[in-house]
Protein backbone atom coordinates (compact mmCIF):
# COMPACT_ATOMS: atom_id res chain seq x y z
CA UNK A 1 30.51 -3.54 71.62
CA UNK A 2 32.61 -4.87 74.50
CA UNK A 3 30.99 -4.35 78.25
CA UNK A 4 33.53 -3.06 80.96
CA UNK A 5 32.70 -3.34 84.42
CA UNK A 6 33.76 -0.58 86.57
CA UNK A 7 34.35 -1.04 90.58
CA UNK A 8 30.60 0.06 91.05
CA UNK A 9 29.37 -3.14 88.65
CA UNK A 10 28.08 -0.40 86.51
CA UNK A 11 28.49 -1.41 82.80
CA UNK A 12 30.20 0.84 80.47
CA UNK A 13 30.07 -0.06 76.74
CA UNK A 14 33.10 0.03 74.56
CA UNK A 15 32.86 0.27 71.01
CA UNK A 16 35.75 -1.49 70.19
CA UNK A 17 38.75 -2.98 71.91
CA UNK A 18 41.83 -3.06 69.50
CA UNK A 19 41.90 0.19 66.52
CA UNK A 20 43.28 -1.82 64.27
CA UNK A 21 40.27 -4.69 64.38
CA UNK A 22 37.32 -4.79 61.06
CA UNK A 23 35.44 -3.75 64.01
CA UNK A 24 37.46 -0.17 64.45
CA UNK A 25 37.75 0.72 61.01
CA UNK A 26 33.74 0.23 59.87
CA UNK A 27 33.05 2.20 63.25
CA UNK A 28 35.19 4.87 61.78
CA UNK A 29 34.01 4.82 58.36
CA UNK A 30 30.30 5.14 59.41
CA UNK A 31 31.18 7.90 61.39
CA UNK A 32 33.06 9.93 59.46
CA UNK A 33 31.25 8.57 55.79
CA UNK A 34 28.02 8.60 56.78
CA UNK A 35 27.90 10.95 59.48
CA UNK A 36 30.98 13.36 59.19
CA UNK A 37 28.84 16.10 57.80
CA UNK A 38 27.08 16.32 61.12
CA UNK A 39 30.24 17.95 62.40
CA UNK A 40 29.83 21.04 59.73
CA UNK A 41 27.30 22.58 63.07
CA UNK A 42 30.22 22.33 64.98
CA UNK A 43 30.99 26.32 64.54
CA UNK A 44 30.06 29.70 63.82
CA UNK A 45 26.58 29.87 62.00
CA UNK A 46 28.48 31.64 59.27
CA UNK A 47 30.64 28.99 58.68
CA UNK A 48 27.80 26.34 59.05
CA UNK A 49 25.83 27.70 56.40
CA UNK A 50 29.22 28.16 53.90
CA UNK A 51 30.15 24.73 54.82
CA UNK A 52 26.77 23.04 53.69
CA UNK A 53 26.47 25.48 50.62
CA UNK A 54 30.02 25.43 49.63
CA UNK A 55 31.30 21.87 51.24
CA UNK A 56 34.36 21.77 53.43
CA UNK A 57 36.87 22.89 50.81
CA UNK A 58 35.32 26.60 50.08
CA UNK A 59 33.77 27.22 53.36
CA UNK A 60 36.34 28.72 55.61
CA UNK A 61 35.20 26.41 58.42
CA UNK A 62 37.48 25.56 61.34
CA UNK A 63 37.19 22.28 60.24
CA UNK A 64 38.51 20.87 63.72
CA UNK A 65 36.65 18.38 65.66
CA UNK A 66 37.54 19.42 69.15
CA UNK A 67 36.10 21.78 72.08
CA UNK A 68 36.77 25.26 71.68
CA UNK A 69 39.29 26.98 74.26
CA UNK A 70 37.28 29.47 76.34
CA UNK A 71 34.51 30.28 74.93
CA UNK A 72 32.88 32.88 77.04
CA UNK A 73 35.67 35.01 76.20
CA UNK A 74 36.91 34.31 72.68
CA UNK A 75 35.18 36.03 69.94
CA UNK A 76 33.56 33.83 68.12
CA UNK A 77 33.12 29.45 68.32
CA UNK A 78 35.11 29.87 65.29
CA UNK A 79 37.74 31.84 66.94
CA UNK A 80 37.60 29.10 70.30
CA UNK A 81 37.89 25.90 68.05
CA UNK A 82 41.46 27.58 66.51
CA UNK A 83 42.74 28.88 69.29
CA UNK A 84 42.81 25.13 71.00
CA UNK A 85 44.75 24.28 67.99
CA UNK A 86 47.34 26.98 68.24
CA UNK A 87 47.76 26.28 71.83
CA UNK A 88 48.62 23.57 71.26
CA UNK A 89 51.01 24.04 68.44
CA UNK A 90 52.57 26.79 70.24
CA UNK A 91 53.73 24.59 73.06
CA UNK A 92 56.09 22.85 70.90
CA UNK A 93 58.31 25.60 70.85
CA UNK A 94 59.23 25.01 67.29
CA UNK A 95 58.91 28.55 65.89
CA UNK A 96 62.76 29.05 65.32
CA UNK A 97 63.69 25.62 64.02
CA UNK A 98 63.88 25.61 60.41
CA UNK A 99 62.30 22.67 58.48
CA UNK A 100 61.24 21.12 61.36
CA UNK A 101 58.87 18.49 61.00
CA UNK A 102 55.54 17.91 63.15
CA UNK A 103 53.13 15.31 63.53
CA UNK A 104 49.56 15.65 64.31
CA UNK A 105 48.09 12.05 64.69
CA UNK A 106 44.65 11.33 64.52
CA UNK A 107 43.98 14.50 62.63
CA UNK A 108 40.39 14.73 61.40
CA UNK A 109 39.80 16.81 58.25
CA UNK A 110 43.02 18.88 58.94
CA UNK A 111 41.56 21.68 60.60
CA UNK A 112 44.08 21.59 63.04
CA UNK A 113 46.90 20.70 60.62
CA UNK A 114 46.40 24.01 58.75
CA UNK A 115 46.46 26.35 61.89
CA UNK A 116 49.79 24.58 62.25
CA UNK A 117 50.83 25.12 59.02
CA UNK A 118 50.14 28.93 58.92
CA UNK A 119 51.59 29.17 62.66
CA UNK A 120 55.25 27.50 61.51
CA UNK A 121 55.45 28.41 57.71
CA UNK A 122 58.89 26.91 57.95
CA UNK A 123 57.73 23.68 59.18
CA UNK A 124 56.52 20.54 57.28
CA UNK A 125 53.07 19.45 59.22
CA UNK A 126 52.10 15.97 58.32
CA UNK A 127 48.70 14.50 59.23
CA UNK A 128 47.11 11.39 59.72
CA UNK A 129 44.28 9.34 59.96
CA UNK A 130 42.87 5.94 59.52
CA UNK A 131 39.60 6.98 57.19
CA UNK A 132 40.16 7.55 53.57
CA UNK A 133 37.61 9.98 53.25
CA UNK A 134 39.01 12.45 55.47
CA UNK A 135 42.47 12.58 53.79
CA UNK A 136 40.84 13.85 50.94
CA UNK A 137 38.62 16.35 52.23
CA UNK A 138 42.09 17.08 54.14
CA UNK A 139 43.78 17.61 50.71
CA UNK A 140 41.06 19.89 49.13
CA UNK A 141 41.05 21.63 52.07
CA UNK A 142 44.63 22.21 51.99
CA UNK A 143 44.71 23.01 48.57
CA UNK A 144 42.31 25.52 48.26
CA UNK A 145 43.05 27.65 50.96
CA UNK A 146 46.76 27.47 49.51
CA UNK A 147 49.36 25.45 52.21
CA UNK A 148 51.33 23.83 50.56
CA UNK A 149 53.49 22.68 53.88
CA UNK A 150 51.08 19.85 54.63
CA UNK A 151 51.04 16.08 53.76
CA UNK A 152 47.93 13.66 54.93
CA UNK A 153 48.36 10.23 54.98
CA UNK A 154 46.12 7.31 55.19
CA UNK A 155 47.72 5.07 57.87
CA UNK A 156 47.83 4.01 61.29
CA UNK A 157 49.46 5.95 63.89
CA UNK A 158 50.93 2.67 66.20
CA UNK A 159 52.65 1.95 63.26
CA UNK A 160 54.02 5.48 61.61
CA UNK A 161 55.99 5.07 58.28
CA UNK A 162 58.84 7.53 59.91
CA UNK A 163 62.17 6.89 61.06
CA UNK A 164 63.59 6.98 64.32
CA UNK A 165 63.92 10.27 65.96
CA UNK A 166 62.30 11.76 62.50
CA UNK A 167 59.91 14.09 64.09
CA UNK A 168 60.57 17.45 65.92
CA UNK A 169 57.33 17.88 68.11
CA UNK A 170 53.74 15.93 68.01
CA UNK A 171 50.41 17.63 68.99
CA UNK A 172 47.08 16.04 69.40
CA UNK A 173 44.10 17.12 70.30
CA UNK A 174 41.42 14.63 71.11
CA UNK A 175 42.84 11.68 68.94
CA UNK A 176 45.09 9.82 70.78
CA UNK A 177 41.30 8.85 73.07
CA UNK A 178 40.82 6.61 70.27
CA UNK A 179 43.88 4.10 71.12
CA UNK A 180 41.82 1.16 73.26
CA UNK A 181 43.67 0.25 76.73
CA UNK A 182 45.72 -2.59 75.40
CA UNK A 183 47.61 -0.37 72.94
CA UNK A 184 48.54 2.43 74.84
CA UNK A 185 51.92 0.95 75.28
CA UNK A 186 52.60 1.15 71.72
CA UNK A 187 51.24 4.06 71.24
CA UNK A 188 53.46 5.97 73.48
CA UNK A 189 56.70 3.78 72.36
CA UNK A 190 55.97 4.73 68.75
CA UNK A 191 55.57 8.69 69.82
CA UNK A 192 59.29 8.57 71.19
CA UNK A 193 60.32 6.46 68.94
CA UNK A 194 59.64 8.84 66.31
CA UNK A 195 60.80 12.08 68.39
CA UNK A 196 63.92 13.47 68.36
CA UNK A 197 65.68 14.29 70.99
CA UNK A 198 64.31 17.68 72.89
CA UNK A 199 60.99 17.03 70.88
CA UNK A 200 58.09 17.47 72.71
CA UNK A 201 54.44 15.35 72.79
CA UNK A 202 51.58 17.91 73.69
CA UNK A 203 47.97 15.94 74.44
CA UNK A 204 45.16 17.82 74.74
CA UNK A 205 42.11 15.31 75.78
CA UNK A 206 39.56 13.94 77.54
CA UNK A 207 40.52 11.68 80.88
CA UNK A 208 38.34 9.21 83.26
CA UNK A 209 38.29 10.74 86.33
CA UNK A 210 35.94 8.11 88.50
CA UNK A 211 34.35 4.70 87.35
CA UNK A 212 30.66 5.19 86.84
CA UNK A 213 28.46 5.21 90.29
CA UNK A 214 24.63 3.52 89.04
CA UNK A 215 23.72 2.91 85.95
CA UNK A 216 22.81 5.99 84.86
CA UNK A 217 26.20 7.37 85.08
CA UNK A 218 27.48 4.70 83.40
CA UNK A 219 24.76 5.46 80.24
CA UNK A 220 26.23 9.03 80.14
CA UNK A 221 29.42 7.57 79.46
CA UNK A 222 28.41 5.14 77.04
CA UNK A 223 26.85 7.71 75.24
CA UNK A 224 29.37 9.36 74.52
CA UNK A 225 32.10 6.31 73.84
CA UNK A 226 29.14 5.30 71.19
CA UNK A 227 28.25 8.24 69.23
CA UNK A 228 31.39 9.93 69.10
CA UNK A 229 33.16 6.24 68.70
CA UNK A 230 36.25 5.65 70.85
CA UNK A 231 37.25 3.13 73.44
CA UNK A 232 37.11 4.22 77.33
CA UNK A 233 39.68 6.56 77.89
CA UNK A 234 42.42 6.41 80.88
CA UNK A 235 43.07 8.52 83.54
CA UNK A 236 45.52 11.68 83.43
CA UNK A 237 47.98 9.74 86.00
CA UNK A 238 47.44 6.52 83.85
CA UNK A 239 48.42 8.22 80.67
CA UNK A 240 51.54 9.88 82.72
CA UNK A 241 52.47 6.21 83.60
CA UNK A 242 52.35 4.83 79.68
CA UNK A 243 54.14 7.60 78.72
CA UNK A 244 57.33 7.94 81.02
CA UNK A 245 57.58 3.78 80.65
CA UNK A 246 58.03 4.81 77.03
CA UNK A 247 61.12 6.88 77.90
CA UNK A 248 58.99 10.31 77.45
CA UNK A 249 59.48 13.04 80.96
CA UNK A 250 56.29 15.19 82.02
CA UNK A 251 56.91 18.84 81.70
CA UNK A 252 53.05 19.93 82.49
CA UNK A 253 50.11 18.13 83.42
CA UNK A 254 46.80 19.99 83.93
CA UNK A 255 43.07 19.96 84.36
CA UNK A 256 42.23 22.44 82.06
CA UNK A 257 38.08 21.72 81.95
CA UNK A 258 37.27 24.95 82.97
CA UNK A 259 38.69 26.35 79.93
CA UNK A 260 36.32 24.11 77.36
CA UNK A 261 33.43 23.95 79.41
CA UNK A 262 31.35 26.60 77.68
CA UNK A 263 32.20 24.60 74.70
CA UNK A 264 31.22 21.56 76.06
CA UNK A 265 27.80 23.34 77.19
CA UNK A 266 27.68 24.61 73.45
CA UNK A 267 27.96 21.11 72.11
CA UNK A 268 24.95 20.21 74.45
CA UNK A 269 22.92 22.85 73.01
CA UNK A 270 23.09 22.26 69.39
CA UNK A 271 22.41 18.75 70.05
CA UNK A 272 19.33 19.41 72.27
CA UNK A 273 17.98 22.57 69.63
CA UNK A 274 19.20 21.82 66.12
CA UNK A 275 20.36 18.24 65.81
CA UNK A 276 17.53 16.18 67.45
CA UNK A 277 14.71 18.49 65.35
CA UNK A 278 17.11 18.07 62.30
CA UNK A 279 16.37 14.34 63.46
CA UNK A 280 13.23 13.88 63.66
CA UNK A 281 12.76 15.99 60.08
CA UNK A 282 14.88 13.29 58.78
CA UNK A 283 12.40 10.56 59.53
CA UNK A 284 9.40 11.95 57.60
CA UNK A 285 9.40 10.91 54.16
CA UNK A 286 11.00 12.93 51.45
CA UNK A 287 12.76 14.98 53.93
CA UNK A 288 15.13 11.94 54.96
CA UNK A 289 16.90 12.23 51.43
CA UNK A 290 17.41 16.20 51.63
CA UNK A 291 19.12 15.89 55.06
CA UNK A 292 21.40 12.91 53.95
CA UNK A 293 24.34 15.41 53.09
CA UNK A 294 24.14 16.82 56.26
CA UNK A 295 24.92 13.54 57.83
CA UNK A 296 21.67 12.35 58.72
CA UNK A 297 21.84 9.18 56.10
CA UNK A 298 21.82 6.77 59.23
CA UNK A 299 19.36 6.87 61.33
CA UNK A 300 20.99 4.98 64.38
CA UNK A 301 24.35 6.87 64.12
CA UNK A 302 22.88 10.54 64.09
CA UNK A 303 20.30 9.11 67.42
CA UNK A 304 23.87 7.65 68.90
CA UNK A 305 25.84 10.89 68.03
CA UNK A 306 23.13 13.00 69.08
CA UNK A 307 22.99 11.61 72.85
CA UNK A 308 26.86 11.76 72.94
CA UNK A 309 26.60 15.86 72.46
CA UNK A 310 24.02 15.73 75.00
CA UNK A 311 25.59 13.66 77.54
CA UNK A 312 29.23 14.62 77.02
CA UNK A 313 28.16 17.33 79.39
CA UNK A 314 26.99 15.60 82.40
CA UNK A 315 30.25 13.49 82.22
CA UNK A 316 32.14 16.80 82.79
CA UNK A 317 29.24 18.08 85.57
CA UNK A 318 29.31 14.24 87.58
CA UNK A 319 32.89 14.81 87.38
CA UNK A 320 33.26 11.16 85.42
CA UNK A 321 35.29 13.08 82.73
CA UNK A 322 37.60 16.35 82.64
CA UNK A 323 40.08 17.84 80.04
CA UNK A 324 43.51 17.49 80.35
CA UNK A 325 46.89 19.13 79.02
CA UNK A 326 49.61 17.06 78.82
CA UNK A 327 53.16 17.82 77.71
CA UNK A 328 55.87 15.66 77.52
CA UNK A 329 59.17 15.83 75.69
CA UNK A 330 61.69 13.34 74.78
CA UNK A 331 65.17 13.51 76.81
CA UNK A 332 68.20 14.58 74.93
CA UNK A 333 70.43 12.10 73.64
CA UNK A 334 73.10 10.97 76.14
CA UNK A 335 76.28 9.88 74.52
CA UNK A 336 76.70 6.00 73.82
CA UNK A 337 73.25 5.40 74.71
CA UNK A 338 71.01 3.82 71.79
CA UNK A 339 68.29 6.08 71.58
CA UNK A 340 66.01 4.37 68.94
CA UNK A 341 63.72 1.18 69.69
């Protein structure tokens, strides 16, 4: 992993510096291979307990790797981890365009992808991701709760296969964290690239808010850039600055922490009370095979992930970390100008 220094000399460790590197993609893979299933305790313990009886397909889990949008109020985790989603989606503002076409990068298991699907039944919602694996559990997914206005793709999202000014609106929701600092640029140029005119980018993620004080601040961050495996992420002003240089205008930008931080304290909990005994089960022998479905078939991965639900927390409470909204949309064409890249 690659050692930043922040102002305070405090070391912060980065898992990886470019996501297209070897490096990247067999991060990836051994998170979401070998460890994905950890995720299924990441809702309601109905849907836990479908989800490792029944698999992702069958279960009727959320299926969307993301904080849940105010918690202490919503009805159920369940019903917190969707409604994130649909905020999001609903920010677009795509409800009366017909066919339009939206683009959820960095989409997961498609979770979030289906909540879009069912919110703009006249849309096409096309997802993506760099891990094979969660395509497919994408696709059953998909398929047997019966959408059929979804595609997944297996690609990277610098690089998109669509044309210029192809897209209506993007949303994504804790994705776009995994783009290292050196390809933010592109990132953002390939978002309005792909946007039509009018379209709109909504961002819903996590932001540096300080540079680590001692070292122990600087462990709760690398906790969490380890087990939950993305590079350090920018600031909120930072990520305004790569995205108007890519030709993209700010409509809102907003702290929103207080609206996931029951979540977040959630996601410290089941860490603390189910994963780390789950963990230590998983050492004794015989048990270790019987909790390898669950996502427990590394050993270092579910310690790393473990400390990253743990500490994700007390990057929110040291105020290193908050949760931002960010909406941008792409300026309408202006006649004789050349609009694609």
């Amino acid at each position: 992993m690659q050692e930043v220094e922040s102002k305070s000399e405090a070391p912060i460790h980065v898992p990886y510096a470019s996501v297209a590197s070897v490096q990247a993609q067999s991060l990836l893979d051994l998170h979401y291979d070998v460890g994905g299933n950890l995720y299924k305790m990441w809702a309601s313990p109905r849907s836990v307990i479908r989800a490792i009886l029944l698999g992702w397909a069958r279960s009727g889990h959320p299926a969307q790797l993301h904080y849940g949008w105010d918690l202490k109020h919503a009805a159920s985790l369940d019903a917190a981890i969707r409604e994130t989603a649909c905020r999001a989606v609903r920010l677009l503002q795509l409800e009366n365009v017909p066919g339009a076409k939206v683009f959820e990068p960095g989409c997961g298991i498609g979770g979030a992808t289906t909540v879009a699907a069912r919110l703009l039944p006249q849309a096409r919602i096309i997802g993506m991701s760099l891990v094979a694996s969660q395509m497919a559990t994408a696709h059953a997914r998909a398929e047997a709760m019966g959408i059929g206005n979804v595609d997944f793709r297996v690609c990277n999202y610098l690089s998109t296969p669509f044309a210029a000014e192809e897209i209506d609106g993007v949303f994504a929701i804790e994705s776009l964290c995994y783009t290292p600092q050196g390809e933010r640029d592109a990132l953002f140029r390939e978002m309005s690239r792909i946007l039509r005119p009018g379209g709109r980018l909504v961002i819903l993620d996590g932001c540096t808010k300080r540079t680590a004080r001692d070292g122990q601040e600087a462990a709760y961050v690398s906790d969490v850039l380890a087990g939950w495996t993305f590079p350090l992420p920018c600031t909120s002003d930072q990520l305004k600055v790569h995205a108007t240089a890519a030709g993209l205008e700010l409509l809102q930008q907003e702290e929103v922490t207080h609206q996931v931080y029951e979540s977040a304290r959630r996601i410290a909990q089941i860490g603390r009370y189910l994963l780390q005994p789950l963990a230590w089960l998983a050492r004794i022998p015989g048990l270790g095979g019987m909790l390898k479905p669950l996502g427990f078939g590394s050993a270092g991965h579910a310690r790393c992930f473990i400390a990253a639900c743990v500490s994700q927390l007390s990057v929110f409470d040291r105020g290193l970390g908050g949760y931002y909204l960010h909406v941008f949309r792409k300026p309408d064409a202006v006649p004789g100008l050349r609009t694609s890249w």
